[in-house]
Structure formats: structure tokens, C-alpha cells
N, C-alpha and C. Protein backbone atom coordinates (compact mmCIF):
# COMPACT_ATOMS: atom_id res chain seq x y z
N UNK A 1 37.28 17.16 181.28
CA UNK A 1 35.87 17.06 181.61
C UNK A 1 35.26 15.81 180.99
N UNK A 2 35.24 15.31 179.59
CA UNK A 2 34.42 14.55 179.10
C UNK A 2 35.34 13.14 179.44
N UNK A 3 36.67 13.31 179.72
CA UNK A 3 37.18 11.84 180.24
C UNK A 3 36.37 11.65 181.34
N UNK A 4 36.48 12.62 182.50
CA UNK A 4 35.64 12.28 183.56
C UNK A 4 34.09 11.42 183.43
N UNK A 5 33.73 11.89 182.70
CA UNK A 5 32.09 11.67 181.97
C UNK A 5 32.32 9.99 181.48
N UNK A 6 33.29 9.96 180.69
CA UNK A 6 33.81 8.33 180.23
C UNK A 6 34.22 7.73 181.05
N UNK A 7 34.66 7.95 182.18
CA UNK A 7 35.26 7.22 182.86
C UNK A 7 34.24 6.53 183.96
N UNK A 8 33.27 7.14 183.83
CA UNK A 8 32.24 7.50 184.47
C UNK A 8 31.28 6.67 183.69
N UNK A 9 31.47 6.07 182.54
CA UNK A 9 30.25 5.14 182.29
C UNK A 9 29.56 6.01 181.05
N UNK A 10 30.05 7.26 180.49
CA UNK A 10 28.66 7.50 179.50
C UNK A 10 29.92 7.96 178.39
N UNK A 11 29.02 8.16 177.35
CA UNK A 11 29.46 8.90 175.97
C UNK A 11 30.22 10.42 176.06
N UNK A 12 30.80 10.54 175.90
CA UNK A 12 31.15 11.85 176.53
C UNK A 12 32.33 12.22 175.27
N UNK A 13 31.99 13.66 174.65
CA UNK A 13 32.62 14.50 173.34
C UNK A 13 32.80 15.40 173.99
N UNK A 14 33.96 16.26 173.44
CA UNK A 14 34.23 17.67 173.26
C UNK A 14 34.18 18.50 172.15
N UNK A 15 33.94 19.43 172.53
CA UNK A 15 33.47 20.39 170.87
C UNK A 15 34.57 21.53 170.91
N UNK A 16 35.22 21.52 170.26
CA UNK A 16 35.73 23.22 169.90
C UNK A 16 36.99 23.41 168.66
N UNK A 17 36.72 24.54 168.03
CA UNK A 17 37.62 25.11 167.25
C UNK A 17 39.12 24.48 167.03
N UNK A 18 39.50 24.38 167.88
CA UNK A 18 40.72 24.20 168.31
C UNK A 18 41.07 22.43 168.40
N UNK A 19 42.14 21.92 168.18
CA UNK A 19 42.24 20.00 168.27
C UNK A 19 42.58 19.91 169.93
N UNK A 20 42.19 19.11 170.34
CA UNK A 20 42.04 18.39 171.71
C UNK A 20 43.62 17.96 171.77
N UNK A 21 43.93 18.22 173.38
CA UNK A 21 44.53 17.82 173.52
C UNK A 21 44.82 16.18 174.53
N UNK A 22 43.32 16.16 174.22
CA UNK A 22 43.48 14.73 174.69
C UNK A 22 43.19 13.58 173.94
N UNK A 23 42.07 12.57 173.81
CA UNK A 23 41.66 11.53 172.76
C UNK A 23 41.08 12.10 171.64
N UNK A 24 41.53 12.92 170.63
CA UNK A 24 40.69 12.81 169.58
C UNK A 24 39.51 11.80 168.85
N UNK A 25 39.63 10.87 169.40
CA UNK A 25 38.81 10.02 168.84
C UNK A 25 36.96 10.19 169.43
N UNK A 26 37.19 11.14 170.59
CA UNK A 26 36.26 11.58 171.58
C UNK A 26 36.11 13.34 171.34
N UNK A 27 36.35 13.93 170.21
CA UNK A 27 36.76 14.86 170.31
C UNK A 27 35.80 15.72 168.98
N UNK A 28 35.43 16.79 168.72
CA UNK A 28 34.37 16.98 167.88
C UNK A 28 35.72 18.37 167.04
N UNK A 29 36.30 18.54 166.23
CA UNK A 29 36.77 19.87 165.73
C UNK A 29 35.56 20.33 165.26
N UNK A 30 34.83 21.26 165.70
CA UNK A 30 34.34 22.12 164.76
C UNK A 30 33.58 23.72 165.65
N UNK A 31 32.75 24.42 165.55
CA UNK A 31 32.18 25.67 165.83
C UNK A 31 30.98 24.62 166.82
N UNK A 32 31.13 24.89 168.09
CA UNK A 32 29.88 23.98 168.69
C UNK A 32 28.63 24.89 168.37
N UNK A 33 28.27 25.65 167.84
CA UNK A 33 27.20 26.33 166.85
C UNK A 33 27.12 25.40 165.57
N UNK A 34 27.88 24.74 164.94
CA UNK A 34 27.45 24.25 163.80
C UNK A 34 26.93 23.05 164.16
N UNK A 35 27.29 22.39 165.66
CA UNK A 35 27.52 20.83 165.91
C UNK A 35 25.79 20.87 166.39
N UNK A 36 25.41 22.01 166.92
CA UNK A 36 24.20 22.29 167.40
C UNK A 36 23.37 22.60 166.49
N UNK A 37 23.28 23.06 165.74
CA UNK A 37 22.66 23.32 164.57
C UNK A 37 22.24 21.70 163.80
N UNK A 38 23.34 21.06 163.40
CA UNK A 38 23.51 19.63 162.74
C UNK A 38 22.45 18.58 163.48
N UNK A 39 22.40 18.71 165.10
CA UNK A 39 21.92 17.74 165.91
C UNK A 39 20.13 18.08 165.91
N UNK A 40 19.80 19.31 165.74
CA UNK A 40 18.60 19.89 165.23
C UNK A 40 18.21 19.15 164.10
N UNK A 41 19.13 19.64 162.61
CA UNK A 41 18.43 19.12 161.58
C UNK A 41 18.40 17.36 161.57
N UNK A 42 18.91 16.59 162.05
CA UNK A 42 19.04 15.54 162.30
C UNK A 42 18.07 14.89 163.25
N UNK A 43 17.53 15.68 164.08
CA UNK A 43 16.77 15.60 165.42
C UNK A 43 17.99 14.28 166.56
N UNK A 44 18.93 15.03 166.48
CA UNK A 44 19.52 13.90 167.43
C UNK A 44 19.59 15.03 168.77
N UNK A 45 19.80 14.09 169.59
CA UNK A 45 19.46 15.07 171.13
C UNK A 45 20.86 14.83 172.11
N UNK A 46 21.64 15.85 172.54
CA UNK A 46 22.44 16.07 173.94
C UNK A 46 21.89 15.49 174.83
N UNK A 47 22.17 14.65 175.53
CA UNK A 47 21.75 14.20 177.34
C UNK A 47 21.89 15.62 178.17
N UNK A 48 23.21 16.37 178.06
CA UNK A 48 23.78 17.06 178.62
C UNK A 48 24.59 18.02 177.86
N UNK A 49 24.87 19.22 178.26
CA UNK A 49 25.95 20.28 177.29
C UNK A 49 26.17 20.94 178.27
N UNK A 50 27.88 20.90 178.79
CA UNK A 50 28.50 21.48 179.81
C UNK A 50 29.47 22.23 178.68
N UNK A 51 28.95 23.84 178.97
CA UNK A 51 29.66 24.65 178.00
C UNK A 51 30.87 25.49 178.96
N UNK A 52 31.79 25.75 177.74
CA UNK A 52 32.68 26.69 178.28
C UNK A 52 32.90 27.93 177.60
N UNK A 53 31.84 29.02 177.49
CA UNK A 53 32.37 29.71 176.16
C UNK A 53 33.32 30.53 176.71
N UNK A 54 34.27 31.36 175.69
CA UNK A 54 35.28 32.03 175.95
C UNK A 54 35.08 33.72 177.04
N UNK A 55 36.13 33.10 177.94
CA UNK A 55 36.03 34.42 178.45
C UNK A 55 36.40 35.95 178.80
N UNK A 56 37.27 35.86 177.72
CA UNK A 56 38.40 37.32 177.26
C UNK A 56 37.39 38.32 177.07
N UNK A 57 36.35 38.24 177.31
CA UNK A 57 35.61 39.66 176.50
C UNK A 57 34.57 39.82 178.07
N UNK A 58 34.08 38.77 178.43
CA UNK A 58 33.64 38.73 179.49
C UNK A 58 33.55 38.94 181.23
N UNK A 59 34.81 38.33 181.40
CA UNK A 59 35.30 38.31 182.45
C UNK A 59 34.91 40.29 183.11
N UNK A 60 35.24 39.99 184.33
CA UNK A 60 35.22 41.25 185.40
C UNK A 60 36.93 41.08 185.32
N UNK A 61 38.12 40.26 185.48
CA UNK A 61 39.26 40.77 185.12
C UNK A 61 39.62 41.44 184.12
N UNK A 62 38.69 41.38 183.10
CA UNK A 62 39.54 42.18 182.43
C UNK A 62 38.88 43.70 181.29
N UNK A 63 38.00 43.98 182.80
CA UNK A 63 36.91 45.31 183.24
C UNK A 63 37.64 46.36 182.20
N UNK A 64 39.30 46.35 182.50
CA UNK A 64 39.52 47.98 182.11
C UNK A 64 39.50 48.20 180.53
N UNK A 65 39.40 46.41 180.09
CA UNK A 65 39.25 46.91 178.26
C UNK A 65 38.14 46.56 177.52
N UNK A 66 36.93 46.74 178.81
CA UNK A 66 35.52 46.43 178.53
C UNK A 66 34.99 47.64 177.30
N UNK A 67 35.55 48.86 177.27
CA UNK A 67 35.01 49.94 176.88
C UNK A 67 35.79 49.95 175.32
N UNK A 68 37.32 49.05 175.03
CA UNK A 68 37.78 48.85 173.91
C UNK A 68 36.33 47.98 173.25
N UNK A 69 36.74 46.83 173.51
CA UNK A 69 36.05 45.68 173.19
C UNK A 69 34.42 46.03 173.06
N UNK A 70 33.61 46.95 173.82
CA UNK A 70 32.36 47.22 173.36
C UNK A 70 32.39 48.19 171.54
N UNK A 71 33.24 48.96 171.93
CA UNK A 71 33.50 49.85 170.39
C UNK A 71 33.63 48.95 169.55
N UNK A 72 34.21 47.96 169.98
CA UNK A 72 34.79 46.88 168.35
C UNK A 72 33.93 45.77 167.91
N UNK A 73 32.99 45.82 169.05
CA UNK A 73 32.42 44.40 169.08
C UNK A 73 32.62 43.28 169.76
N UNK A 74 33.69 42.96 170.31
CA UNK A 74 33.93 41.72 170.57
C UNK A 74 33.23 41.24 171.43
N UNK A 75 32.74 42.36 172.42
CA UNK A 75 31.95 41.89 173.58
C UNK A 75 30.86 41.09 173.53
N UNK A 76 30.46 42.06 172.51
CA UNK A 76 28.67 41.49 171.86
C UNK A 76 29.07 40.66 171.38
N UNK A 77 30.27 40.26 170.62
CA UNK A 77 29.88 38.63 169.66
C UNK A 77 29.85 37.88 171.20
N UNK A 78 30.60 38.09 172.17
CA UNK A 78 31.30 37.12 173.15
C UNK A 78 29.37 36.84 173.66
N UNK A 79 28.48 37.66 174.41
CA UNK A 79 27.49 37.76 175.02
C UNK A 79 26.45 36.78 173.96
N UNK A 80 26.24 37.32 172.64
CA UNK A 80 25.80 36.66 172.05
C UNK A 80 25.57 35.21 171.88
N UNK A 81 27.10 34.72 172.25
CA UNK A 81 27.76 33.23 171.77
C UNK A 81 27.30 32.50 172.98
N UNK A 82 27.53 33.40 174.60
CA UNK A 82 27.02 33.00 175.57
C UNK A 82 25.56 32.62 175.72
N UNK A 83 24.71 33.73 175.07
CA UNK A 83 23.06 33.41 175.09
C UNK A 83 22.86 32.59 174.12
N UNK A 84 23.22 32.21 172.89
CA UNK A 84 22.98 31.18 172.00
C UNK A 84 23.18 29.72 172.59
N UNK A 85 24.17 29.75 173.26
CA UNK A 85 24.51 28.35 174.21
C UNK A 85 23.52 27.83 175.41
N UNK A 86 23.11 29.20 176.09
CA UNK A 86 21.91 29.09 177.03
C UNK A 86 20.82 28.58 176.55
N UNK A 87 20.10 28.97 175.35
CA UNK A 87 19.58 28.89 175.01
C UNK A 87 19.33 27.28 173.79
N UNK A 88 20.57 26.67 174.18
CA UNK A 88 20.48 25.60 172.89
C UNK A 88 19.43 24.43 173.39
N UNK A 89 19.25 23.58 172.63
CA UNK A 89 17.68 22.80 172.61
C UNK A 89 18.48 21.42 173.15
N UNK A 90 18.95 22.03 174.39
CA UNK A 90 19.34 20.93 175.45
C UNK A 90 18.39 20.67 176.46
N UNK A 91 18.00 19.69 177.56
CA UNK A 91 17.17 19.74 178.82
C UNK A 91 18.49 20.44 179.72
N UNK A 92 19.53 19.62 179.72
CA UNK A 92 20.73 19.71 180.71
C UNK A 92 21.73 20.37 180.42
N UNK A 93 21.90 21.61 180.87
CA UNK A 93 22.44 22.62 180.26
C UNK A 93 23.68 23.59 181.74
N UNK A 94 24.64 23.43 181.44
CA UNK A 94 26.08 24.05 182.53
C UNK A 94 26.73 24.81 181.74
N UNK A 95 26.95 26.12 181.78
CA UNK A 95 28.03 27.15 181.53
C UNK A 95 28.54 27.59 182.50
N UNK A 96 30.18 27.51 182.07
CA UNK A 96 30.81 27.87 183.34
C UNK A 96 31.58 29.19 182.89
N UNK A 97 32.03 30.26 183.59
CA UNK A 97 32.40 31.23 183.14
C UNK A 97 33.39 32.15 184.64
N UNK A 98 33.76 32.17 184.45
CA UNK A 98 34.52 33.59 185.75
C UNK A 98 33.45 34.36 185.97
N UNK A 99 33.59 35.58 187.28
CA UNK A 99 32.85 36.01 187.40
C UNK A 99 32.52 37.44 186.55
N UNK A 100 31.79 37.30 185.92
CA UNK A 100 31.90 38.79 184.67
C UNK A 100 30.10 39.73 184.60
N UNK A 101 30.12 40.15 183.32
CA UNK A 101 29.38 40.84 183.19
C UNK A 101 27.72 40.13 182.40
N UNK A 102 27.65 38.98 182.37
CA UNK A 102 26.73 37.80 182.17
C UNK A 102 26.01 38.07 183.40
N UNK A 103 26.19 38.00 184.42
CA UNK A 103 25.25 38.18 185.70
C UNK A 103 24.51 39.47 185.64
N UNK A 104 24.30 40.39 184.82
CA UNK A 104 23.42 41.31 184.67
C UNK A 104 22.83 41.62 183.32
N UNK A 105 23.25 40.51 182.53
CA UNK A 105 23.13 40.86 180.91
C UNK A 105 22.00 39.93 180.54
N UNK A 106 22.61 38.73 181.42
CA UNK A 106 21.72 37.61 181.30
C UNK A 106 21.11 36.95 182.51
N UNK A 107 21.66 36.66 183.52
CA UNK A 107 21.04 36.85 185.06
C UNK A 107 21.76 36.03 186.01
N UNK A 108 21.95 36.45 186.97
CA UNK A 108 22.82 35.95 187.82
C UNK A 108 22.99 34.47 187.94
N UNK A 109 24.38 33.78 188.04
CA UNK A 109 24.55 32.49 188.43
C UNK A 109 23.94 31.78 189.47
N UNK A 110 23.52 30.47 188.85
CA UNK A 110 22.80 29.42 190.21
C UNK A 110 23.41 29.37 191.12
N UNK A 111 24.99 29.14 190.60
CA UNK A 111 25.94 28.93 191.97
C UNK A 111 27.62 29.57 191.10
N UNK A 112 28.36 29.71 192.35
CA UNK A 112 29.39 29.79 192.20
C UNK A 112 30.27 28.75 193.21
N UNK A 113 31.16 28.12 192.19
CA UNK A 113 31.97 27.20 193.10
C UNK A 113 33.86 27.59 192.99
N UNK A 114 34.00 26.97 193.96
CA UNK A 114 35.55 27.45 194.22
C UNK A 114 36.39 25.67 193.96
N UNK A 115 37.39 26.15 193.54
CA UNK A 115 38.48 24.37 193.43
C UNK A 115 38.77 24.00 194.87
N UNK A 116 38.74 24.48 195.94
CA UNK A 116 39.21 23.70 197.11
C UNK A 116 37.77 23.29 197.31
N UNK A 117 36.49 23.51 197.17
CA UNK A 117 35.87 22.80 197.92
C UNK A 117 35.91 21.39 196.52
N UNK A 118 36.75 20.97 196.15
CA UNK A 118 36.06 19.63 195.27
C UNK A 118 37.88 19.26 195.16
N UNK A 119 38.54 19.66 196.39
CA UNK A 119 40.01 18.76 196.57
C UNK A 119 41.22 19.57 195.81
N UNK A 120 41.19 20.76 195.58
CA UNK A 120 42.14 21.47 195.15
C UNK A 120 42.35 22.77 195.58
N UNK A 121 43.65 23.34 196.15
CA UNK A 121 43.42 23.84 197.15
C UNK A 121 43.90 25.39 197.16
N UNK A 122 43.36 26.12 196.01
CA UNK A 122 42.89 27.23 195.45
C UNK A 122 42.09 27.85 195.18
N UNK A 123 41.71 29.21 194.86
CA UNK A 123 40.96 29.71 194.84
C UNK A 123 40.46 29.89 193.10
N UNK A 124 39.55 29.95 192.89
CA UNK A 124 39.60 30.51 191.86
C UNK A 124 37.36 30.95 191.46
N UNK A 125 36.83 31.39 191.92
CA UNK A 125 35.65 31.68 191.72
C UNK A 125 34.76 31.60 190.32
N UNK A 126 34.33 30.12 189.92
CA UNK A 126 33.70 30.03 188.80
C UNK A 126 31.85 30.03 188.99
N UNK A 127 31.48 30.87 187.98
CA UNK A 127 30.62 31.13 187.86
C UNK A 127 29.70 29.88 187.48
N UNK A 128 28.46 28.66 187.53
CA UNK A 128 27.58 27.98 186.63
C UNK A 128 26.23 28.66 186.77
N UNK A 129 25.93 28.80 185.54
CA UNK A 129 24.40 28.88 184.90
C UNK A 129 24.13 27.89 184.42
N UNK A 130 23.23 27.01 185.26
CA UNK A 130 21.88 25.51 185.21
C UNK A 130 20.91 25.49 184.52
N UNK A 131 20.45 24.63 184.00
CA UNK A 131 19.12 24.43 183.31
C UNK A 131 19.38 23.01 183.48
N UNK A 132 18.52 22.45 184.04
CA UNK A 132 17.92 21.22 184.25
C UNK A 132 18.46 20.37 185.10
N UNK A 133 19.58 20.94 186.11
CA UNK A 133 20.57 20.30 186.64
C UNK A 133 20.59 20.66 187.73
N UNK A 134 21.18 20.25 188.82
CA UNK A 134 21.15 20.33 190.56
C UNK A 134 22.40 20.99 190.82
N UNK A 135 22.60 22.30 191.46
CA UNK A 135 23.77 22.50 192.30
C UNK A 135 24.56 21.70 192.37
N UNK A 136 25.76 21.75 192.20
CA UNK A 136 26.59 20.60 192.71
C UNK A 136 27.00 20.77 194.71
N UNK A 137 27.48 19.53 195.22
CA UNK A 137 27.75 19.46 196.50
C UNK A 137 29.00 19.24 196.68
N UNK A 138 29.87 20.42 197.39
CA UNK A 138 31.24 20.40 197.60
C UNK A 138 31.37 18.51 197.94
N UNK A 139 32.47 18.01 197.52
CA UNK A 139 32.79 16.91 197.47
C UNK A 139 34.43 16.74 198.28
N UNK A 140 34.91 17.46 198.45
CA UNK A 140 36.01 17.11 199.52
C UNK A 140 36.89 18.31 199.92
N UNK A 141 36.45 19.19 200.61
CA UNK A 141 36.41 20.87 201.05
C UNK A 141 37.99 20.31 201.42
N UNK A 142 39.13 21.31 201.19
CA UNK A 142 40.28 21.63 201.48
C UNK A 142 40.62 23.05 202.00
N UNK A 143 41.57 22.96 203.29
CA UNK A 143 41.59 24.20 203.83
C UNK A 143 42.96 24.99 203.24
N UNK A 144 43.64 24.18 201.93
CA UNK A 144 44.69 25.31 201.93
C UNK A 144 44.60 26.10 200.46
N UNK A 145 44.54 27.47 200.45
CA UNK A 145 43.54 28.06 200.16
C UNK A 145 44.69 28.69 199.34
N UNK A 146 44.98 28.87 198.27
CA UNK A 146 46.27 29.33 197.31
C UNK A 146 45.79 30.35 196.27
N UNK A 147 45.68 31.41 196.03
CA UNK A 147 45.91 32.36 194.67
C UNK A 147 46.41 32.11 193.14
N UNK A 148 46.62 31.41 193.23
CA UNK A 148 47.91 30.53 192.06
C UNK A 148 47.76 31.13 191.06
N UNK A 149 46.29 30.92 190.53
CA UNK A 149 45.51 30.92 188.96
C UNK A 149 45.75 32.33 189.56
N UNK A 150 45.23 32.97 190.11
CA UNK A 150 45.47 34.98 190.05
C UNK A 150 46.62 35.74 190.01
N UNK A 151 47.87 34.95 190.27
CA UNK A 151 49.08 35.43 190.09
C UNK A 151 49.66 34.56 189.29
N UNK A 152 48.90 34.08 188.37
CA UNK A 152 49.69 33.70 187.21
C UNK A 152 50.37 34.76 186.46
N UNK A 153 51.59 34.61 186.53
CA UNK A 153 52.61 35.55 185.37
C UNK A 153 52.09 35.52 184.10
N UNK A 154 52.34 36.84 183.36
CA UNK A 154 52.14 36.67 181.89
C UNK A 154 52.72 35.58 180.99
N UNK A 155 52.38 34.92 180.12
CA UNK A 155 52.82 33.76 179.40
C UNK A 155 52.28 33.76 177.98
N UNK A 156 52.88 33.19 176.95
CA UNK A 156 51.67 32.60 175.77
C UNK A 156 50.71 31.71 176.11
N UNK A 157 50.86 30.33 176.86
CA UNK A 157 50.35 30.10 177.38
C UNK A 157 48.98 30.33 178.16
N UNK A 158 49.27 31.28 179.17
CA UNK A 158 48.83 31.69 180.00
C UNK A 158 47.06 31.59 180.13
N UNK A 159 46.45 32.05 179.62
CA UNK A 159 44.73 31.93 179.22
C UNK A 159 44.36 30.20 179.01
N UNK A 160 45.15 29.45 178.12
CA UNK A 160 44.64 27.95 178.29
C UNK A 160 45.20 27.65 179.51
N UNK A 161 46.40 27.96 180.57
CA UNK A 161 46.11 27.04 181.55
C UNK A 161 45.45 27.82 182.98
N UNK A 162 44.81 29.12 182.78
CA UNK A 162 43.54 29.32 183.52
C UNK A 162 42.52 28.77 183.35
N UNK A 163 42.26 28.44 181.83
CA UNK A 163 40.90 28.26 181.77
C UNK A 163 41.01 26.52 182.15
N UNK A 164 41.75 25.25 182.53
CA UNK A 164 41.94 24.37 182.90
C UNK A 164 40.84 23.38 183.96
N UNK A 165 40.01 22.85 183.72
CA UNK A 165 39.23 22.56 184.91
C UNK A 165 39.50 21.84 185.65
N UNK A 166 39.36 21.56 186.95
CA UNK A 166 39.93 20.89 187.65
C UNK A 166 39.47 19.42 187.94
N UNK A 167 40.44 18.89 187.92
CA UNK A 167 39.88 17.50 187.64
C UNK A 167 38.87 16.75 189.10
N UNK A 168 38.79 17.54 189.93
CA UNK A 168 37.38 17.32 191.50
C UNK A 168 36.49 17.77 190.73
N UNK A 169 36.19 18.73 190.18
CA UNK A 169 35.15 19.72 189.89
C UNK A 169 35.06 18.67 188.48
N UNK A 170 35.81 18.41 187.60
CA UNK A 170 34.97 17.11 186.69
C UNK A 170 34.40 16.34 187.41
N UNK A 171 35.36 15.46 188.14
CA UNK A 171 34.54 14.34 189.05
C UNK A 171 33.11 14.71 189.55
N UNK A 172 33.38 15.25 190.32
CA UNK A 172 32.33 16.00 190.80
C UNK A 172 31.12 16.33 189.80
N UNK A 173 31.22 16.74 188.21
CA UNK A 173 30.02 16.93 187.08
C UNK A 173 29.52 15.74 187.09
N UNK A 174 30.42 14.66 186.89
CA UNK A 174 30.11 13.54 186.48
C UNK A 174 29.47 12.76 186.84
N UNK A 175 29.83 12.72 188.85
CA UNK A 175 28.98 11.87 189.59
C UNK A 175 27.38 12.20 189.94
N UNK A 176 27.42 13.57 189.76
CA UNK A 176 26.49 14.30 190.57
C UNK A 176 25.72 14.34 189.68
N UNK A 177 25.59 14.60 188.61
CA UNK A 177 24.89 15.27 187.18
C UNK A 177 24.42 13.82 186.53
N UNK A 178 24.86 12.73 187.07
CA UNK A 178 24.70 11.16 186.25
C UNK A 178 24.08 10.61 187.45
N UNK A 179 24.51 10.34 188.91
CA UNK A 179 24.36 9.71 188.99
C UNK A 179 22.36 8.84 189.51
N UNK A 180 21.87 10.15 189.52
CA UNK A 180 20.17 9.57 189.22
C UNK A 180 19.86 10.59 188.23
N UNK A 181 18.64 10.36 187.90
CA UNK A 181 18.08 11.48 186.52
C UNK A 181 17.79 12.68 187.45
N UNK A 182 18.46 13.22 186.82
CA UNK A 182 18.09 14.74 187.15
C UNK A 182 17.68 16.05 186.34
């Protein structure tokens, strides 16, 4: 995503827990709650915050261990982490998420987009919640229409290369979301 954004002419970081597996040098390790917090006391300001929070607790796939995960918590930290992000002291604001239980907790998605319409030629139904930003416009609709990501076999793996974005659907953030003020 944020190469797209660079490649594209602007500043473009990633935030998360975890080390990048791409340019670190573009790359933020830390809790994007603390990085948000920091940019407050500092008064420095986001152009943009295209979030991804985690979706193991969230998701509608994975409905049948909604009723574990409410007993333990996890759900609520997960919902929580989601509305704290909605809510951060951005103008331009994208969370992307599968389709889950956020659409009634917190309120239904602006849009939902699929990877074939932005040149990849699968299915996979992602959820965005907007603030300050325009729908995006399918950018190069493909008719062959694949399951892939849904019959992914079990793996270790497996969860980082669902959650993978597709590199149309970057393009596509980048041009659309930059290219007049919006």
C-alpha cells in the first residue's frame, strides 16, 4: 500500500507491531495507537490514514467462535481498536476490513469492493469505512472471477497472505485518493 502512495509522489509510512516486510526505512514499528497519540502531543497531522485493523475477532468467517471470543474479550478489544481508529484526529480516514460484525456495531460500510474490479481476478469482498474520502472507481473490471483467498488451505502462513492487498486496489488508493483534494 504505502509503496503505491510513494510511487505515486507522496510520503507514505506503515505502522504496525510487527517489522515490514518491505522498506523499513518507510516503515513505523510500533502500536499505531501510540504513533497516534505522539502526532497529537506534537500537533503533527496525517494527510491520510488507510487502516487495516485486525480481523480474527471480527470477521463474519469466523461467526462460529464469535461466542468464544465475546466471553474472553477479544472481540471487544478487536471493536474497540476498530472505533479508536475511526475515530482518530485524521480528515482522511479508510478502514478496510472483511465483511463482519462492524456493520452493525458501528455502521455499515460506504462501499464494498471486490479485487477483479481493480485487475485481479478474484473474489474476495472487502469492506471500506470513509471519512473524508470518495468511493473509489473500479479501475480495470476483470471477468475471471476465482475463489482463491476462500479456499485457501490451512497454513501458518495462512491469515498474512489473506490479509495481502492487492496491488490494483493500492493503485487504485493512490491515484484516486491523491489525485485532486478530496
Amino acid at each position: 500500500m504505502t509503496k503505491a502512495f510513494r510511487d505515486n509522489g507522496h510520503e507514505a509510512y506503515s505502522c504496525d507491531v510487527l517489522p515490514t516486510e518491505g522498506n523499513p526505512d518507510w516503515h513505523i514499528q510500533d502500536d499505531v495507537l501510540n504513533v497516534l497519540a505522539q502526532s497529537v502531543l506534537k500537533k503533527e497531522k496525517f494527510d491520510v490514514m488507510i487502516a487495516f485493523p485486525p480481523c480474527t475477532h471480527l470477521a463474519v468467517s469466523g461467526a462460529r467462535w464469535f461466542k468464544d471470543k465475546k466471553e474472553d474479550g477479544r472481540q471487544q478489544e478487536a471493536i474497540n481498536f476498530f472505533l479508536t481508529l475511526a475515530g482518530a484526529p485524521c480528515k482522511k480516514i479508510a478502514i478496510e476490513n472483511p465483511i463482519g460484525i462492524m456493520s452493525t456495531i458501528y455502521r455499515k460500510p460506504d462501499q464494498i469492493i471486490q479485487p477483479w474490479m481493480f485487475g485481479h481476478g478474484e473474489t474476495k469482498a472487502t469492506c471500506l469505512w470513509l471519512k473524508g474520502l470518495p468511493k473509489l472507481n473500479p479501475s480495470n473490471i476483470v471477468s475471471g472471477r476465482d475463489t482463491r483467498i476462500h479456499r485457501m488451505p490451512p497454513s501458518k502462513d495462512r491469515s498474512k497472505l489473506r490479509s495481502i492487498t492487492y496491488k490494483g486496489i493500492a493503485e487504485a488508493m493512490s491515484t484516486q485518493w491523491t489525485e485532486k483534494e478530496v
